[in-house]
N, C-alpha and C. Protein backbone atom coordinates (compact mmCIF):
# COMPACT_ATOMS: atom_id res chain seq x y z
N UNK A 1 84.37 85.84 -47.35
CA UNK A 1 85.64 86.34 -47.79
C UNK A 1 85.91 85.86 -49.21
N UNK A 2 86.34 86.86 -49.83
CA UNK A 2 86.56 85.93 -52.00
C UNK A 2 88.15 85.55 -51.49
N UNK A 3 87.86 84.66 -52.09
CA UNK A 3 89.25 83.61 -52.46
C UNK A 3 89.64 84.14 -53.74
N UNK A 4 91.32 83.66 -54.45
CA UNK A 4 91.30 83.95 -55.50
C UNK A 4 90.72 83.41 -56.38
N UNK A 5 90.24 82.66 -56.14
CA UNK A 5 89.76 81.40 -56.97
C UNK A 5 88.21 82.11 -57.68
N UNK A 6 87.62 82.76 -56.88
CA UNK A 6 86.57 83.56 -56.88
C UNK A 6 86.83 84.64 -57.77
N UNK A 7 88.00 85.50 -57.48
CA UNK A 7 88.47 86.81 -58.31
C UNK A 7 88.53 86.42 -59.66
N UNK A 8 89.41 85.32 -59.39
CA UNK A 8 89.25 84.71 -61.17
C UNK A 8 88.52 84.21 -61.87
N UNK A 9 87.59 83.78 -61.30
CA UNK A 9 86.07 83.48 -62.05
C UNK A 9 85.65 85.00 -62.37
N UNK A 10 85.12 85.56 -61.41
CA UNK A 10 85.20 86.97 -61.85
C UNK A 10 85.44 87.53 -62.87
N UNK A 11 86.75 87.56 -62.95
CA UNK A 11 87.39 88.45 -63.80
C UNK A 11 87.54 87.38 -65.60
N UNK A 12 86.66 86.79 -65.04
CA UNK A 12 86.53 85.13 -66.06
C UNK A 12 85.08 85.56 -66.92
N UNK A 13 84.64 86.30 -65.78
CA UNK A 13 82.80 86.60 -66.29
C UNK A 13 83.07 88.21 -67.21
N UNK A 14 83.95 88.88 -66.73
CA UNK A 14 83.93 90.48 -67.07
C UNK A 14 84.53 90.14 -68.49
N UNK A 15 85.48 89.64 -68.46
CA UNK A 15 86.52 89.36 -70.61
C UNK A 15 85.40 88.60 -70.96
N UNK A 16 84.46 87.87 -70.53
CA UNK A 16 83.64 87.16 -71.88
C UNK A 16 82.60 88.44 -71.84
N UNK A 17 81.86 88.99 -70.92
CA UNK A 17 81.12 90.38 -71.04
C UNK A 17 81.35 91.36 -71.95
N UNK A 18 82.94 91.68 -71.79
CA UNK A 18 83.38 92.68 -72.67
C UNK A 18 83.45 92.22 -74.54
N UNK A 19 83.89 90.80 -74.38
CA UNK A 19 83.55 89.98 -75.75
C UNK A 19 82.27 90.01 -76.31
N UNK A 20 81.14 90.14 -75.93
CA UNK A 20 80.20 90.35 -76.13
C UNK A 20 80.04 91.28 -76.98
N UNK A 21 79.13 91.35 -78.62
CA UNK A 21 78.87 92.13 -79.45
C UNK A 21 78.00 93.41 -79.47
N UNK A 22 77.17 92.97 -78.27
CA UNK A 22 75.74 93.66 -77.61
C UNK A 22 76.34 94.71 -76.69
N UNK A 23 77.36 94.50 -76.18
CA UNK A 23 77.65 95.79 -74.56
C UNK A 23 78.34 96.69 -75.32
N UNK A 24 77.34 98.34 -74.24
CA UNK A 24 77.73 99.56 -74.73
C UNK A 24 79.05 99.74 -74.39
N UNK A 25 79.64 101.09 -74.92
CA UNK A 25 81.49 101.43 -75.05
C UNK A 25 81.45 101.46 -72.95
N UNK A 26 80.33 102.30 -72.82
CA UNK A 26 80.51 102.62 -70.87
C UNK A 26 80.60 101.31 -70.18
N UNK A 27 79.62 100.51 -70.69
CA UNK A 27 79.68 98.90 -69.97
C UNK A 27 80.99 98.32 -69.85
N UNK A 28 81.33 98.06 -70.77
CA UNK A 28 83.04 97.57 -71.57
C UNK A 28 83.68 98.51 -70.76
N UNK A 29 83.98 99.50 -70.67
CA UNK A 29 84.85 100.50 -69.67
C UNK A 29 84.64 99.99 -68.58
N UNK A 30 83.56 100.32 -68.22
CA UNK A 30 83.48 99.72 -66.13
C UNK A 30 83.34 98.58 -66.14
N UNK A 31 83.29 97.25 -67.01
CA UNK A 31 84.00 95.84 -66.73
C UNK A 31 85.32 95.94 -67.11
N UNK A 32 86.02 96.59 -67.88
CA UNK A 32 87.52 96.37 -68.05
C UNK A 32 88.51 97.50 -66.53
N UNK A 33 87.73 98.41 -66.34
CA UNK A 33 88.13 99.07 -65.11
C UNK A 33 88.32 98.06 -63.65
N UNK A 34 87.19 97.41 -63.39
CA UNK A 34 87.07 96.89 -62.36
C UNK A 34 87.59 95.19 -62.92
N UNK A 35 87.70 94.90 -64.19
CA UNK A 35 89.14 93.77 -64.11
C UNK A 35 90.16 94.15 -63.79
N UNK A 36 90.65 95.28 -64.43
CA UNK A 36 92.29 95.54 -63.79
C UNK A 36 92.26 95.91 -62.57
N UNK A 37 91.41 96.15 -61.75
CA UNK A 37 91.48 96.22 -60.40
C UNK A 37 91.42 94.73 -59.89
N UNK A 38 90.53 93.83 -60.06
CA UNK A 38 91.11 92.47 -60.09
C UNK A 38 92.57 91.82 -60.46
N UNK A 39 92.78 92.11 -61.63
CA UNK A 39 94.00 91.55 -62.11
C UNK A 39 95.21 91.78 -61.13
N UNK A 40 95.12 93.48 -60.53
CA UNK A 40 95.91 93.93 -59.56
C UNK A 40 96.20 93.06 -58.39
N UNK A 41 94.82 92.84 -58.04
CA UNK A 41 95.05 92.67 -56.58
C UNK A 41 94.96 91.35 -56.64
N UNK A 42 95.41 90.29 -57.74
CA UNK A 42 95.36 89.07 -57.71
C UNK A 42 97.07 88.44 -57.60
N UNK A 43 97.35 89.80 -58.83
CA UNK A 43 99.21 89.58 -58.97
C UNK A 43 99.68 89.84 -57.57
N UNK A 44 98.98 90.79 -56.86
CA UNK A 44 99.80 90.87 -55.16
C UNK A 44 99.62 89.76 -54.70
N UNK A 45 98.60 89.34 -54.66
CA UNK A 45 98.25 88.19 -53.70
C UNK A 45 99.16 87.13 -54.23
N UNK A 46 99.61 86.68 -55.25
CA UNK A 46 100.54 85.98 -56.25
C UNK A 46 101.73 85.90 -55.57
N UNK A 47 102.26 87.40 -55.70
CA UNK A 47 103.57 87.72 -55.72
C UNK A 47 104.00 87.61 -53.73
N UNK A 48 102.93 87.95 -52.93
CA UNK A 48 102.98 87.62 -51.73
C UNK A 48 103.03 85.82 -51.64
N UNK A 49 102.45 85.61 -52.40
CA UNK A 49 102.66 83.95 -52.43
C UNK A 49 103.54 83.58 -52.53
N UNK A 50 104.26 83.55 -53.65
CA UNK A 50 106.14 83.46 -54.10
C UNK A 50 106.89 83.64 -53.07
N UNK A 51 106.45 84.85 -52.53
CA UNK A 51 107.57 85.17 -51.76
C UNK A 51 107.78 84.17 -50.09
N UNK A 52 106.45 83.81 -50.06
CA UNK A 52 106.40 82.63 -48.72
C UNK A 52 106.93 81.58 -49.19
N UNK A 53 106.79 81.31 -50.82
CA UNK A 53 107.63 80.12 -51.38
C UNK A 53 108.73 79.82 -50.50
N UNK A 54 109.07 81.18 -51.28
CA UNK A 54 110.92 81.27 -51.27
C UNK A 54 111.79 81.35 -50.00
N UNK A 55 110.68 81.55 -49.14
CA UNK A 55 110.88 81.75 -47.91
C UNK A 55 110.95 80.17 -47.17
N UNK A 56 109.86 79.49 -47.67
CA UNK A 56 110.25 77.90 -46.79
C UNK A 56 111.17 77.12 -47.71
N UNK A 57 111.50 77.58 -48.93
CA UNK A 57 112.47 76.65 -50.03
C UNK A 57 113.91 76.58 -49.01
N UNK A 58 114.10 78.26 -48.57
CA UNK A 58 115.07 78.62 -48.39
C UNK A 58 115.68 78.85 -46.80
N UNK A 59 114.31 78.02 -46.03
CA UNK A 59 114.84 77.67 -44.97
C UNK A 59 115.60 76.46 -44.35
N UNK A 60 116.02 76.53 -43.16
CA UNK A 60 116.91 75.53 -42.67
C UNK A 60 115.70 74.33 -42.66
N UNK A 61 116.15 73.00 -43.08
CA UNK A 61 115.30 71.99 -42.59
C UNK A 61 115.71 71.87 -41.04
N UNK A 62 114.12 71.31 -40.54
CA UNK A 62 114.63 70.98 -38.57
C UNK A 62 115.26 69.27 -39.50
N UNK A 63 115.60 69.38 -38.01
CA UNK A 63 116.52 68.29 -38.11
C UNK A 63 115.91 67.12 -36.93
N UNK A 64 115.59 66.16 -37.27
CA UNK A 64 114.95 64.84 -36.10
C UNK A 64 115.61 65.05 -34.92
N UNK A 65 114.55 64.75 -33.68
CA UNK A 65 115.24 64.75 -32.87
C UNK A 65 116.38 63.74 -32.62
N UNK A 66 116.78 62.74 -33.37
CA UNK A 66 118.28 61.64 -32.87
C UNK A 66 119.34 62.71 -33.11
N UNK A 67 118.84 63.49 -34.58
CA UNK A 67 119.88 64.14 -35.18
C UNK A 67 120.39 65.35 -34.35
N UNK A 68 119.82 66.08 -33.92
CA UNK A 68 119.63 66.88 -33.16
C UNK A 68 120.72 67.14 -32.00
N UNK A 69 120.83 65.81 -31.58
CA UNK A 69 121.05 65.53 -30.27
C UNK A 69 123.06 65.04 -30.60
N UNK A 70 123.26 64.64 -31.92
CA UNK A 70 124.49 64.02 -32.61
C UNK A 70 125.48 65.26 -32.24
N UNK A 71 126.46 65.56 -31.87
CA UNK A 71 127.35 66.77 -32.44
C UNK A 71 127.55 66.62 -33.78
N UNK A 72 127.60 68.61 -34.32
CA UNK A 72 127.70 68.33 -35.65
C UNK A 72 128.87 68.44 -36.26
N UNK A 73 128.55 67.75 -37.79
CA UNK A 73 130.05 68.14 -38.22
C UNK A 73 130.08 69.20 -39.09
N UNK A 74 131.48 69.72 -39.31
CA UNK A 74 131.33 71.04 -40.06
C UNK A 74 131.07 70.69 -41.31
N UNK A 75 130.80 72.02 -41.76
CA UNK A 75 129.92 71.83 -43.04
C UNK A 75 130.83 72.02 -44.26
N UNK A 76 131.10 71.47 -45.44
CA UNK A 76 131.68 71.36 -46.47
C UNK A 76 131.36 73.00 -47.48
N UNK A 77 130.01 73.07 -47.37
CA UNK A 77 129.69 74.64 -48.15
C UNK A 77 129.43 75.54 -47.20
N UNK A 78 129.40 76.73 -47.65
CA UNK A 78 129.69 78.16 -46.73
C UNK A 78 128.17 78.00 -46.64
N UNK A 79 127.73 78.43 -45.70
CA UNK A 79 126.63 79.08 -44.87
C UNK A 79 126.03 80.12 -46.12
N UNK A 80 126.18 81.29 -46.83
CA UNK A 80 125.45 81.57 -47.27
C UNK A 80 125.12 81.03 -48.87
N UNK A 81 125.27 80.19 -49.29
CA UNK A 81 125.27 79.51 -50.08
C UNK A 81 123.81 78.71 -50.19
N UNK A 82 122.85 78.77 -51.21
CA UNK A 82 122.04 78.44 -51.58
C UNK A 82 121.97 76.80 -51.55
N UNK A 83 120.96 76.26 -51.58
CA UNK A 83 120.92 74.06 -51.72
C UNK A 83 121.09 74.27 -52.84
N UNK A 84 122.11 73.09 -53.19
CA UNK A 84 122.43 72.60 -54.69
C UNK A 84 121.99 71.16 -54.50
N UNK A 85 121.70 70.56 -55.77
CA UNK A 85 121.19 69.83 -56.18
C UNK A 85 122.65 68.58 -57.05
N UNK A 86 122.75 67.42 -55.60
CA UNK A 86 124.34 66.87 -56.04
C UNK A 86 123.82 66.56 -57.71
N UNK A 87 122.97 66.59 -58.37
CA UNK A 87 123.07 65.84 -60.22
C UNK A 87 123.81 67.61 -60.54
N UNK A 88 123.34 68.50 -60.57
CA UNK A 88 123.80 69.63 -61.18
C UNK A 88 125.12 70.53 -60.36
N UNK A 89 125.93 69.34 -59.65
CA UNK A 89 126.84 69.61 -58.92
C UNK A 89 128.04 69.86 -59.75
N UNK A 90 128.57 71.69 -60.10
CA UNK A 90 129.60 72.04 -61.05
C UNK A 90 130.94 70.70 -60.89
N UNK A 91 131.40 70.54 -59.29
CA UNK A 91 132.43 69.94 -58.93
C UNK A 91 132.41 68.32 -59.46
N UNK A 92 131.04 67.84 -59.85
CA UNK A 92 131.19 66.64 -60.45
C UNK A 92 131.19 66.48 -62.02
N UNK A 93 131.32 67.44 -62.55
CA UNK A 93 131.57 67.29 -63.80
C UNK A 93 132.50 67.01 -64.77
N UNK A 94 132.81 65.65 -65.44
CA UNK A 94 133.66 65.43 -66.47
C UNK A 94 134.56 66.29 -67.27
N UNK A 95 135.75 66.84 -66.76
CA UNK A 95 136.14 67.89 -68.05
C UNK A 95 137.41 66.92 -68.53
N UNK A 96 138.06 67.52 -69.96
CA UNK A 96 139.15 66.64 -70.44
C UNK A 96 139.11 67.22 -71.79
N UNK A 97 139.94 66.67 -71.90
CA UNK A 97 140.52 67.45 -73.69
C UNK A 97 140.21 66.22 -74.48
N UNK A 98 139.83 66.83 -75.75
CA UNK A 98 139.47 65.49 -76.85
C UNK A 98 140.86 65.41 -77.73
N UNK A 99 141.36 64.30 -77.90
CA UNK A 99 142.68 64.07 -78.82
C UNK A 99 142.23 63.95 -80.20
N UNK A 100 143.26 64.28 -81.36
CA UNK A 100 142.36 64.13 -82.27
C UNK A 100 143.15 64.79 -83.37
């Protein structure tokens, strides 16, 4: 089975081929044809990647079983609301007027 890791060597061997001073205009065509068919099916495989990212970034953590077992308390942010990060927390930020 090729890995991407493989495609990109690949497609690693076809751009120095096509760099080459010696290869005819047809050669250069059917290595640059069958890179962008690489390139294609590398960005899917990519973009299917991301998207499993975003998918465990943006799931619930489990919770230990002690925790589990605690009743919970309600939650301070709404449910559909993304994890924030308490340093880049808007609500802790210094505001004030400068005198002057």
């Amino acid at each position: 089975m090729k890995t991407f890791e493989d495609d990109l060597k690949r497609l690693e061997e076809l751009t120095a081929a096509i760099k080459q001073s010696d290869i005819s205009l047809e050669d250069a065509l059917k290595d640059f044809e069958e890179g962008i068919k690489l390139a294609k099916g590398m960005e899917k495989e990519l973009d299917s990647i991301e998207s499993k990212i975003q998918i465990l970034m943006n799931a619930p953590a489990e919770e230990p079983a002690e925790e589990a077992s605690k009743p919970k308390k309600a939650k301070a942010k709404k449910e559909d609301e993304g994890p924030t990060l308490e340093l880049f927390n808007p609500s802790n930020e210094i505001t004030g007027t400068r005198n002057g």
